[in-house]
PDB file of N, CA and C in Angstrom:
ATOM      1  N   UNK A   1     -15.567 -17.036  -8.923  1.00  0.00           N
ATOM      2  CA  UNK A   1     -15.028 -15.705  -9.044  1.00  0.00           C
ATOM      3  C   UNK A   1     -15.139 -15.278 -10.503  1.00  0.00           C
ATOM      4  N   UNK A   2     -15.945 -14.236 -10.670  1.00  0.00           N
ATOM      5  CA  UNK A   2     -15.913 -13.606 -11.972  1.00  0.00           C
ATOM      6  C   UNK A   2     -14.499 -13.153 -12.432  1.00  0.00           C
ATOM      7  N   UNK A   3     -14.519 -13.363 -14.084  1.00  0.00           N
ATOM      8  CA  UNK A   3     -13.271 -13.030 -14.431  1.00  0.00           C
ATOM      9  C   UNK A   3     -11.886 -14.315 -14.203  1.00  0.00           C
ATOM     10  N   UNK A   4     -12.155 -15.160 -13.392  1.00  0.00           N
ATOM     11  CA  UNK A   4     -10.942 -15.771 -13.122  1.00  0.00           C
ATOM     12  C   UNK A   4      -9.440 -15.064 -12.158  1.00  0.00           C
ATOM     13  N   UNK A   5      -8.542 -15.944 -12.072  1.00  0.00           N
ATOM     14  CA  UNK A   5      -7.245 -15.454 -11.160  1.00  0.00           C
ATOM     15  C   UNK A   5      -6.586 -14.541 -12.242  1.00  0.00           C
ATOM     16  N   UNK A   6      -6.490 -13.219 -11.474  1.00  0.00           N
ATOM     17  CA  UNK A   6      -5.822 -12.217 -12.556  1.00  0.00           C
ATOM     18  C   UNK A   6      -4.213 -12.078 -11.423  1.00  0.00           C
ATOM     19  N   UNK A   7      -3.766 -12.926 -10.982  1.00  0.00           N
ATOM     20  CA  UNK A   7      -1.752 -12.270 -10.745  1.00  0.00           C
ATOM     21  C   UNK A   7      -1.327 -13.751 -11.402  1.00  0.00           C
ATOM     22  N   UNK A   8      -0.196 -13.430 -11.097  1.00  0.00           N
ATOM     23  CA  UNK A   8       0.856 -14.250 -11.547  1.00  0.00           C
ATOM     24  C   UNK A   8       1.891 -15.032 -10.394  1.00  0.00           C
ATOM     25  N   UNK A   9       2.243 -15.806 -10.313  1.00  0.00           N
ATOM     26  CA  UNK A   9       3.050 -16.544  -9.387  1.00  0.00           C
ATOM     27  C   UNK A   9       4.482 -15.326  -9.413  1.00  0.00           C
ATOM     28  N   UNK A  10       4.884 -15.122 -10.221  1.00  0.00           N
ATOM     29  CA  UNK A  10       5.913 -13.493 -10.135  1.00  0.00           C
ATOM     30  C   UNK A  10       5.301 -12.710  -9.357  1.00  0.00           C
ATOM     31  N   UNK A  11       4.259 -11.878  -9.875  1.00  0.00           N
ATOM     32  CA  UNK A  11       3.492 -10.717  -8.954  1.00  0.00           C
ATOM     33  C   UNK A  11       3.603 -11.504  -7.619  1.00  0.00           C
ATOM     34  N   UNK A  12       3.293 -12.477  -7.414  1.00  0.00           N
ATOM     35  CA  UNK A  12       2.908 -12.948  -5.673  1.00  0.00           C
ATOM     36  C   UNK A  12       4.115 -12.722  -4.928  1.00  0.00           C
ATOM     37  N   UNK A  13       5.412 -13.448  -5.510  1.00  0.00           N
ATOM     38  CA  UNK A  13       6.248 -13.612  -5.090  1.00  0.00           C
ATOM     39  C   UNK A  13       7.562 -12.213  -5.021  1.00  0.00           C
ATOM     40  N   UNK A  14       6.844 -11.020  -6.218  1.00  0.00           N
ATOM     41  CA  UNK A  14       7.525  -9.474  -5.984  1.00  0.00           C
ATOM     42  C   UNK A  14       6.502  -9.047  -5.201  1.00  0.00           C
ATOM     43  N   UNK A  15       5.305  -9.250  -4.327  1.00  0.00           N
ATOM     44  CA  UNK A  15       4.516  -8.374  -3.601  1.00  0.00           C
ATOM     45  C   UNK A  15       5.057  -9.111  -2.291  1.00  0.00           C
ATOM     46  N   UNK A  16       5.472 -10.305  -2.001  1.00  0.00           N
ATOM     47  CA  UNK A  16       5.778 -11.163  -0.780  1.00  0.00           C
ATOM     48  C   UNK A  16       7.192 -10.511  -0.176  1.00  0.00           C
ATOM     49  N   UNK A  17       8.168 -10.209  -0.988  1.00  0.00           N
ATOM     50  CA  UNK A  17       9.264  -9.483  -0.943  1.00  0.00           C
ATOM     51  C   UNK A  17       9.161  -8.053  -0.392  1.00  0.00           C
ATOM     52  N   UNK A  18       8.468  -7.471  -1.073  1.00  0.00           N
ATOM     53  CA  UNK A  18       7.928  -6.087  -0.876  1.00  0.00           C
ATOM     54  C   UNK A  18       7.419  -5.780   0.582  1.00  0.00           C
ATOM     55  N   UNK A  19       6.298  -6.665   0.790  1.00  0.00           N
ATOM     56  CA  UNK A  19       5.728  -7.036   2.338  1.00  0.00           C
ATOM     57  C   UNK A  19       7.026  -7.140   3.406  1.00  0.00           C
ATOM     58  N   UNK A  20       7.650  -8.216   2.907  1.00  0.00           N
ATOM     59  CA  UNK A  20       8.855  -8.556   3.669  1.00  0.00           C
ATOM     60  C   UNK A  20       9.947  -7.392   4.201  1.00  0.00           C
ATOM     61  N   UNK A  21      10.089  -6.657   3.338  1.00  0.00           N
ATOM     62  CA  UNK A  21      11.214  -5.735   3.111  1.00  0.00           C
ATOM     63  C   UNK A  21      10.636  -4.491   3.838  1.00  0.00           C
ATOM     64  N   UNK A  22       8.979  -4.211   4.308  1.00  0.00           N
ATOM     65  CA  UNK A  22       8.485  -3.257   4.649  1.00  0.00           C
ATOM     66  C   UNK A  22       8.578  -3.494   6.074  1.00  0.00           C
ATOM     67  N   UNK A  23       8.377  -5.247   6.123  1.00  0.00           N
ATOM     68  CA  UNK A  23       8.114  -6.117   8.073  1.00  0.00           C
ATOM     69  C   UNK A  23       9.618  -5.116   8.498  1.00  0.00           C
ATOM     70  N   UNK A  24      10.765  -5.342   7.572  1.00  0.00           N
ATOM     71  CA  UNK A  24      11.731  -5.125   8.475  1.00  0.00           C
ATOM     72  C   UNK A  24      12.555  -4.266   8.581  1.00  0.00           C
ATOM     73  N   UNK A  25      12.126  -3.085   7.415  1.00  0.00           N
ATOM     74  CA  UNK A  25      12.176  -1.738   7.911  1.00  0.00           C
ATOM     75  C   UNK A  25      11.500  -1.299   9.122  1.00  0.00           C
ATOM     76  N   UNK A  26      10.084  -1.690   9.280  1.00  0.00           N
ATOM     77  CA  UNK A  26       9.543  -1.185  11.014  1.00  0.00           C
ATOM     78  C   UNK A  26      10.461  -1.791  11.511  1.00  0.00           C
ATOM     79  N   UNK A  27      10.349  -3.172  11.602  1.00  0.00           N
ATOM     80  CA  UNK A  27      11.143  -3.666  12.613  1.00  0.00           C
ATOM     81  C   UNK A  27      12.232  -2.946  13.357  1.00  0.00           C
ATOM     82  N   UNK A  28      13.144  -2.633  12.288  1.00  0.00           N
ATOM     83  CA  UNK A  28      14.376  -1.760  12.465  1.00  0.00           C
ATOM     84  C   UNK A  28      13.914  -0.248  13.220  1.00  0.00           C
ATOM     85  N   UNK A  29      13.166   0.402  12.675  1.00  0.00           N
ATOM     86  CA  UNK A  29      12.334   1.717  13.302  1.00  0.00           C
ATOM     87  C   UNK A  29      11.706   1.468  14.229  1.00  0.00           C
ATOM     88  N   UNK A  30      11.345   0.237  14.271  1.00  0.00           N
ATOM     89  CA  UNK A  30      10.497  -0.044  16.098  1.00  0.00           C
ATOM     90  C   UNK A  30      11.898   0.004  17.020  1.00  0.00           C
ATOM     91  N   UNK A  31      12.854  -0.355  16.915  1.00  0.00           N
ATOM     92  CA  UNK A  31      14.268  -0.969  17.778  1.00  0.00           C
ATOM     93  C   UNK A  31      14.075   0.105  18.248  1.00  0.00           C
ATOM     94  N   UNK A  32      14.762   1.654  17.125  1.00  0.00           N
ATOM     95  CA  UNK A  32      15.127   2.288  17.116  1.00  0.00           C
ATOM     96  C   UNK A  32      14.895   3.710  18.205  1.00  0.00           C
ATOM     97  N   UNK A  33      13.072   3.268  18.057  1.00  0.00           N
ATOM     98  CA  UNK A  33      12.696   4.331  18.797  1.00  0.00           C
ATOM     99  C   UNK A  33      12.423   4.019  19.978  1.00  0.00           C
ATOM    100  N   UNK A  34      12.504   2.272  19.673  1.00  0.00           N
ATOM    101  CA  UNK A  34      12.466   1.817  21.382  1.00  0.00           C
ATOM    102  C   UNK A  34      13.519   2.502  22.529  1.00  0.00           C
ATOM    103  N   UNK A  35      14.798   2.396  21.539  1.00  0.00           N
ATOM    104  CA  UNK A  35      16.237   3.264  22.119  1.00  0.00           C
ATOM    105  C   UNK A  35      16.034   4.491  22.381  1.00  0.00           C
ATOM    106  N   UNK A  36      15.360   4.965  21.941  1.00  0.00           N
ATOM    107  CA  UNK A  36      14.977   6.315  22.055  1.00  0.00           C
ATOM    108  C   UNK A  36      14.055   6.765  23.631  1.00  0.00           C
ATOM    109  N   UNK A  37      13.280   5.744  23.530  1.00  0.00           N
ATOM    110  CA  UNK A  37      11.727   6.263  24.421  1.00  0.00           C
ATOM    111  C   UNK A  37      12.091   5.600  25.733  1.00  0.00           C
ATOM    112  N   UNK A  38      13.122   3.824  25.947  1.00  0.00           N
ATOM    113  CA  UNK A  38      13.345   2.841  26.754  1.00  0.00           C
ATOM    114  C   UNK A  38      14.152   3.897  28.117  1.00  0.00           C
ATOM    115  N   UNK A  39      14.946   4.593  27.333  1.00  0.00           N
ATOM    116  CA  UNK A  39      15.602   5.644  28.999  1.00  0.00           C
ATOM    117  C   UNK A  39      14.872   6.719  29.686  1.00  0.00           C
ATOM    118  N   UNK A  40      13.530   7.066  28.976  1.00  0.00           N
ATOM    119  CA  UNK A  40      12.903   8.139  29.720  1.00  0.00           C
ATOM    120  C   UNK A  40      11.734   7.251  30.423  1.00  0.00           C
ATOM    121  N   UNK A  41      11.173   5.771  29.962  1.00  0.00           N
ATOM    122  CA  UNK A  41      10.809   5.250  30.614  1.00  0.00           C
ATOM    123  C   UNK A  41      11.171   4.361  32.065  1.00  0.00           C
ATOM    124  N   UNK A  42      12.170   4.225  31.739  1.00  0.00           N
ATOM    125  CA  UNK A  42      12.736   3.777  32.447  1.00  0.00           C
ATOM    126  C   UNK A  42      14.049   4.216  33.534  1.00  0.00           C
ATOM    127  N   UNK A  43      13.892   5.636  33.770  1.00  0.00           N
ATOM    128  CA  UNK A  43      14.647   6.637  34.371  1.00  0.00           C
ATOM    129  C   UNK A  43      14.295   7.464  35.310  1.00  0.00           C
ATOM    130  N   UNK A  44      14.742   8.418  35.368  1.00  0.00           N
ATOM    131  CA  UNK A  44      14.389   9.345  36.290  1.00  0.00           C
ATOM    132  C   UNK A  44      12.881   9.958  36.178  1.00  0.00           C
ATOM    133  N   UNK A  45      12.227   9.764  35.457  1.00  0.00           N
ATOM    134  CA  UNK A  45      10.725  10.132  35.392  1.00  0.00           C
ATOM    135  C   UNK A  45      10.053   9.164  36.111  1.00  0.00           C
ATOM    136  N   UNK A  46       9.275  10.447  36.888  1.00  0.00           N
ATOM    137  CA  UNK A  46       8.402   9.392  37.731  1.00  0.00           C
ATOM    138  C   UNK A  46       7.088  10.397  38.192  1.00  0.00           C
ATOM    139  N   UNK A  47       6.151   9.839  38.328  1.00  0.00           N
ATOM    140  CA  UNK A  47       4.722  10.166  38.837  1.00  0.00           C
ATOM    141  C   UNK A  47       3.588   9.362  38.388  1.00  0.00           C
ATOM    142  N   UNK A  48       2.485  10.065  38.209  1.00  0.00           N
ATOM    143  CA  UNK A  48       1.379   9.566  37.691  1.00  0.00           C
ATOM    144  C   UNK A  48       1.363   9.889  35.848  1.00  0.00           C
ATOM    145  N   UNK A  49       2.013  10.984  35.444  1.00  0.00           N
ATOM    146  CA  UNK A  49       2.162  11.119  34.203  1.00  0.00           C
ATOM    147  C   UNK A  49       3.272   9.728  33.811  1.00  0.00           C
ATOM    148  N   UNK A  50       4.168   9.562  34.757  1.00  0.00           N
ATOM    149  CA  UNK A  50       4.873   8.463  34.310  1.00  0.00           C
ATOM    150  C   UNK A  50       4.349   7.204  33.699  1.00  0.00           C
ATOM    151  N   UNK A  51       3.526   6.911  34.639  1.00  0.00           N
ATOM    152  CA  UNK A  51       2.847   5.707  34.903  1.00  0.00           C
ATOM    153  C   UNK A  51       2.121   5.665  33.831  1.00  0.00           C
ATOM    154  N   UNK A  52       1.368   6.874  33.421  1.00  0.00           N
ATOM    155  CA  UNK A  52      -0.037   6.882  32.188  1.00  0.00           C
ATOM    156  C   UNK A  52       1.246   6.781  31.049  1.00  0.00           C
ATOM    157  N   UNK A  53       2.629   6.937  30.856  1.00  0.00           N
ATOM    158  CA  UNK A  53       3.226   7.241  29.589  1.00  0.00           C
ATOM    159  C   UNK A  53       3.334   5.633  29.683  1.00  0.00           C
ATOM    160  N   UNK A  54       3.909   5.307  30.503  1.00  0.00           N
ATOM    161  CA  UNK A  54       4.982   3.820  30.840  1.00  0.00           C
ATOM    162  C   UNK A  54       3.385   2.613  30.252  1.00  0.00           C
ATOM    163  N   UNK A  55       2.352   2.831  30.700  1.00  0.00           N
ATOM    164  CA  UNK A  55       1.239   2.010  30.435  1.00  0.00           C
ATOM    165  C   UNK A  55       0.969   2.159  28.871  1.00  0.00           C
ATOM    166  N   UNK A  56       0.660   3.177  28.069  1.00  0.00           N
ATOM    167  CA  UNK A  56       0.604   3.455  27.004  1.00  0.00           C
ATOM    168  C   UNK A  56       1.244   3.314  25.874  1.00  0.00           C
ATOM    169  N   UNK A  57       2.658   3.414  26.311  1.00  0.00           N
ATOM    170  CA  UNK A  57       4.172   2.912  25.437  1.00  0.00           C
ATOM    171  C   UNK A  57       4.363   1.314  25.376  1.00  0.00           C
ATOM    172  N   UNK A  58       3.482   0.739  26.684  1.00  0.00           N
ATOM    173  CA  UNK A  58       3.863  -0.704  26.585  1.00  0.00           C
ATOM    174  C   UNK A  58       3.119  -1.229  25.910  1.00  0.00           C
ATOM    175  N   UNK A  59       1.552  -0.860  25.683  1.00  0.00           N
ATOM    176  CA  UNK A  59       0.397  -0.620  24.694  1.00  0.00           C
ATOM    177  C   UNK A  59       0.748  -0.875  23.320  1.00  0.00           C
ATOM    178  N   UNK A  60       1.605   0.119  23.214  1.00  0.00           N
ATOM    179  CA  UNK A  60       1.748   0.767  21.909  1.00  0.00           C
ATOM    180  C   UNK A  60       2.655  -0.625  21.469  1.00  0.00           C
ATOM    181  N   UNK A  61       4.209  -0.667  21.886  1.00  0.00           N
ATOM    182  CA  UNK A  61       4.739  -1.844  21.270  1.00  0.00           C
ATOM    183  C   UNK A  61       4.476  -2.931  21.490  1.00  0.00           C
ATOM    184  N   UNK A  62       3.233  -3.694  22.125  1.00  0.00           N
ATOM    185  CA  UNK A  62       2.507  -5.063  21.680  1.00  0.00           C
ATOM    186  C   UNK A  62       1.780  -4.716  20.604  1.00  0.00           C
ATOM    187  N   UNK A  63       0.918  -3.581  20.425  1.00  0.00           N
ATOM    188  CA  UNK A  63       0.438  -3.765  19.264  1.00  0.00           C
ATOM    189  C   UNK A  63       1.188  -3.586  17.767  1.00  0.00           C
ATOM    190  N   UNK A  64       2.200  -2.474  17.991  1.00  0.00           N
ATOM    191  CA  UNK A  64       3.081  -2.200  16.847  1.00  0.00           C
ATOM    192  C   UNK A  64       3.512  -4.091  16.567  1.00  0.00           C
ATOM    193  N   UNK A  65       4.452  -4.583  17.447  1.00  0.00           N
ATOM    194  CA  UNK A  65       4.751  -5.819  16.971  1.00  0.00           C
ATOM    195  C   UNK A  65       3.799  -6.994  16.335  1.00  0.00           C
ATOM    196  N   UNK A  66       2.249  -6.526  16.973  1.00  0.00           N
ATOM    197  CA  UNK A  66       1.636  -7.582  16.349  1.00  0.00           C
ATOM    198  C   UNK A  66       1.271  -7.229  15.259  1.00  0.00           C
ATOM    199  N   UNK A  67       1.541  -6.227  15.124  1.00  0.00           N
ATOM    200  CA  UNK A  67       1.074  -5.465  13.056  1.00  0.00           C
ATOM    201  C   UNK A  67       2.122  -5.730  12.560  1.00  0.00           C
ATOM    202  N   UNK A  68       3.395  -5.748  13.130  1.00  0.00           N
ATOM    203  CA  UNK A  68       4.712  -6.298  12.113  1.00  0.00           C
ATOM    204  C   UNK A  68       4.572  -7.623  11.818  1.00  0.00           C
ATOM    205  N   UNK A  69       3.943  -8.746  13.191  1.00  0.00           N
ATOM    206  CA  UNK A  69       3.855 -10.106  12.878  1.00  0.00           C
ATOM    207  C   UNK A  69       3.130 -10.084  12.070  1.00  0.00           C
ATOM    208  N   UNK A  70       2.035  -9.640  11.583  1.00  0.00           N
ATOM    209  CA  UNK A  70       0.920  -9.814  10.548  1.00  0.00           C
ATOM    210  C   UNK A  70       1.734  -9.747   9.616  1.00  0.00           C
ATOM    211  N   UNK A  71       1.993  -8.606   9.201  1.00  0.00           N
ATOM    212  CA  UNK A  71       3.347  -8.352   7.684  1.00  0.00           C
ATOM    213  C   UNK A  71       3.820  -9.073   7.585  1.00  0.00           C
ATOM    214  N   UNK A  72       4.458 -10.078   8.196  1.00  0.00           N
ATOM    215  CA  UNK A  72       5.873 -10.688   8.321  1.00  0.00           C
ATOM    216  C   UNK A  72       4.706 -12.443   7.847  1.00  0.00           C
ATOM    217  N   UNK A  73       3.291 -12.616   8.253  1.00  0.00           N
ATOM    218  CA  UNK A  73       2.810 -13.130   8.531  1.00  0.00           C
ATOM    219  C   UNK A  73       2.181 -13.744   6.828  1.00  0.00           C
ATOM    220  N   UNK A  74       1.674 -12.323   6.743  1.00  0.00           N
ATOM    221  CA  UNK A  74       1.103 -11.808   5.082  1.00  0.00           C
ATOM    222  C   UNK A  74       2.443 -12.181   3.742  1.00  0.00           C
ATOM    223  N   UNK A  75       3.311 -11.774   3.915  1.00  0.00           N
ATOM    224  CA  UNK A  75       4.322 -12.186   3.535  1.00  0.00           C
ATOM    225  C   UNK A  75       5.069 -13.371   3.126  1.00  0.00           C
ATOM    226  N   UNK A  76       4.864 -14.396   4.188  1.00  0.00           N
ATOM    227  CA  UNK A  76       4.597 -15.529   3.889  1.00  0.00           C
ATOM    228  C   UNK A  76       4.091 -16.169   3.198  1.00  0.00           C
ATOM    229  N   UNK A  77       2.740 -16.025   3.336  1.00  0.00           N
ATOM    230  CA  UNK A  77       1.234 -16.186   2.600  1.00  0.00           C
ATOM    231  C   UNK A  77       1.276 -16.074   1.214  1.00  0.00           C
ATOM    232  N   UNK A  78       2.095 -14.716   0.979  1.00  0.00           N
ATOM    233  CA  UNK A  78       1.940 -14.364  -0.565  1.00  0.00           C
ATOM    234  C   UNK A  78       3.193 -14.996  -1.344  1.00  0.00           C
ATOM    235  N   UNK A  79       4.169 -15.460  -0.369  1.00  0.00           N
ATOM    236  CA  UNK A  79       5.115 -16.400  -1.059  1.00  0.00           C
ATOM    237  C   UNK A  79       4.615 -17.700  -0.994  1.00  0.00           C
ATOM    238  N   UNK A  80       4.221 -18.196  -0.226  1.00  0.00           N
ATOM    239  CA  UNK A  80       3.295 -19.873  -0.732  1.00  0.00           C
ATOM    240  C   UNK A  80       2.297 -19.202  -1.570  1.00  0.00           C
ATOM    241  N   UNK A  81       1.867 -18.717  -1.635  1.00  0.00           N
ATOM    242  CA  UNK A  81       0.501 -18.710  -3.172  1.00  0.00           C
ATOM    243  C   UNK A  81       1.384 -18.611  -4.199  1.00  0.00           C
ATOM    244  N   UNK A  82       2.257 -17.925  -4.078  1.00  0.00           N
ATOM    245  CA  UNK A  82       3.251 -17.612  -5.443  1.00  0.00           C
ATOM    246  C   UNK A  82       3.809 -19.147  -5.686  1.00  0.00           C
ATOM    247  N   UNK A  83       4.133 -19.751  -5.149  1.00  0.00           N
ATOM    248  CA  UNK A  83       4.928 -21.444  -5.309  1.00  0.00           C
ATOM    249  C   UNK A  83       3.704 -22.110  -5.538  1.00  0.00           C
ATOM    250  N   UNK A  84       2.603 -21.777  -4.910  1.00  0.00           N
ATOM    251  CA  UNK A  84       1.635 -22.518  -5.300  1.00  0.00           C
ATOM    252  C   UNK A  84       1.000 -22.625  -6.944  1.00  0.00           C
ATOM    253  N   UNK A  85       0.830 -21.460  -7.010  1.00  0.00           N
ATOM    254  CA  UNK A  85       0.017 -20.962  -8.226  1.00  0.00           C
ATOM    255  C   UNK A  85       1.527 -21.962  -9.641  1.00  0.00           C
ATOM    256  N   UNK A  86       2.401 -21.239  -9.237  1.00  0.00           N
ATOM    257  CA  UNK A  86       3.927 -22.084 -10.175  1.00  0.00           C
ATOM    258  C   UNK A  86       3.419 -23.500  -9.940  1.00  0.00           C
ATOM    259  N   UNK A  87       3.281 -24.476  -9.408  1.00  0.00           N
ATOM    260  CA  UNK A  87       3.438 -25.316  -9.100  1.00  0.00           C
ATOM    261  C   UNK A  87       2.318 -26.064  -9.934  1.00  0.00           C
ATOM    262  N   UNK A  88       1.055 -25.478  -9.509  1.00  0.00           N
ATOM    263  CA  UNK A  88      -0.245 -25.923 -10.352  1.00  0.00           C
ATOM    264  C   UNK A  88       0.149 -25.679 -12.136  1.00  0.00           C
ATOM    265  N   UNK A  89       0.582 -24.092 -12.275  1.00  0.00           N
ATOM    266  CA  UNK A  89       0.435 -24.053 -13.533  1.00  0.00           C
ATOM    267  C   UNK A  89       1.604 -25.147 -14.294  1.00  0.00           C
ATOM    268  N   UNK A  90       2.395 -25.936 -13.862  1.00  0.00           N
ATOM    269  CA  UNK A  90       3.474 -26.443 -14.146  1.00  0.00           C
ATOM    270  C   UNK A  90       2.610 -27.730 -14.087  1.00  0.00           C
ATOM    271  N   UNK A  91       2.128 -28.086 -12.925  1.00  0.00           N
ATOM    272  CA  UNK A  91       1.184 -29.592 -13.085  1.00  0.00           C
ATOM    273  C   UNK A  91       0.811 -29.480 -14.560  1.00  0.00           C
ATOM    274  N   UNK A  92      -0.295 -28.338 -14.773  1.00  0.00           N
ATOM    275  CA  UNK A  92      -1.368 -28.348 -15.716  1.00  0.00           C
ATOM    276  C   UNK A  92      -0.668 -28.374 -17.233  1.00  0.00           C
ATOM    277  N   UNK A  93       0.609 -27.812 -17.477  1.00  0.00           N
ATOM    278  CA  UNK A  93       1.378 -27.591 -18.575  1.00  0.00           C
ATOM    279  C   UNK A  93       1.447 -29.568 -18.509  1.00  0.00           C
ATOM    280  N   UNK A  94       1.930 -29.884 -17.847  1.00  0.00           N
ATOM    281  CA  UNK A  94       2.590 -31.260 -18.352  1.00  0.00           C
ATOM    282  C   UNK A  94       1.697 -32.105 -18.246  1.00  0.00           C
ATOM    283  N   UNK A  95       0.159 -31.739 -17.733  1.00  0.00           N
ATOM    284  CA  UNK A  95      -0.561 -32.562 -18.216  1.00  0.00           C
ATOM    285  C   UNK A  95      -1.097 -32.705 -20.117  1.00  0.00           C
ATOM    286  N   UNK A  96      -0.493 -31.404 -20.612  1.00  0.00           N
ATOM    287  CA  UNK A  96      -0.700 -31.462 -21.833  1.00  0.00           C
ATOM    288  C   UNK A  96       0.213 -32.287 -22.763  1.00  0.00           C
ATOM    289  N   UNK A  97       1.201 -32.482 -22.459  1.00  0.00           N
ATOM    290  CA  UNK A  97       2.525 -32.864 -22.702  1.00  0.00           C
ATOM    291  C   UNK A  97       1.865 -34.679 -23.779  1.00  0.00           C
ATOM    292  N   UNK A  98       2.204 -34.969 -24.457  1.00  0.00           N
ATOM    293  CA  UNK A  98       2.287 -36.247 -25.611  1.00  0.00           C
ATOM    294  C   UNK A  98       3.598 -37.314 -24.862  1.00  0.00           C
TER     295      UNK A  98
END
């Protein structure tokens, strides 16, 4: 890699947070509108428009959740690189050490 590693075990570990804190705001806004959308699906509406909404909505929150798991996923990721990257540069310091 040209240039070398340009973040910092900080940066990793304030962007891992950040990620985190974004997973579970949707999260919270997925509930939310689930509460919202769960009684007209599941109510007195009924036909073929039903059916095309009820198929589409169920669509929708497998994929919404699997984009939150990713976040939630990514997030992770960028907190082990962050411990990682600390960890090496801490090896490498005390290999200098007398």
């Amino acid at each position: 890699m040209p240039g070398g590693i340009k973040v910092t075990p900080e940066q990793l570990h304030l962007l891992s947070g950040n990620v985190h804190k974004g997973s579970t705001e949707i999260a919270g806004s997925l509930t939310a509108l689930s509460g919202q959308i769960s009684p007209l699906v599941g109510g007195d509406w009924a036909g073929a428009a039903s059916v095309q909404f009820s198929t589409l909505w169920e669509r929708w929150q497998r994929s919404a959740k699997e984009l939150n798991s990713a976040l939630s996923g990514i997030s992770q990721l960028l907190g082990s690189a962050g411990t990682s990257y600390a960890d090496a540069e801490r090896q490498i310091a005390s290999s200098f050490r007398a």
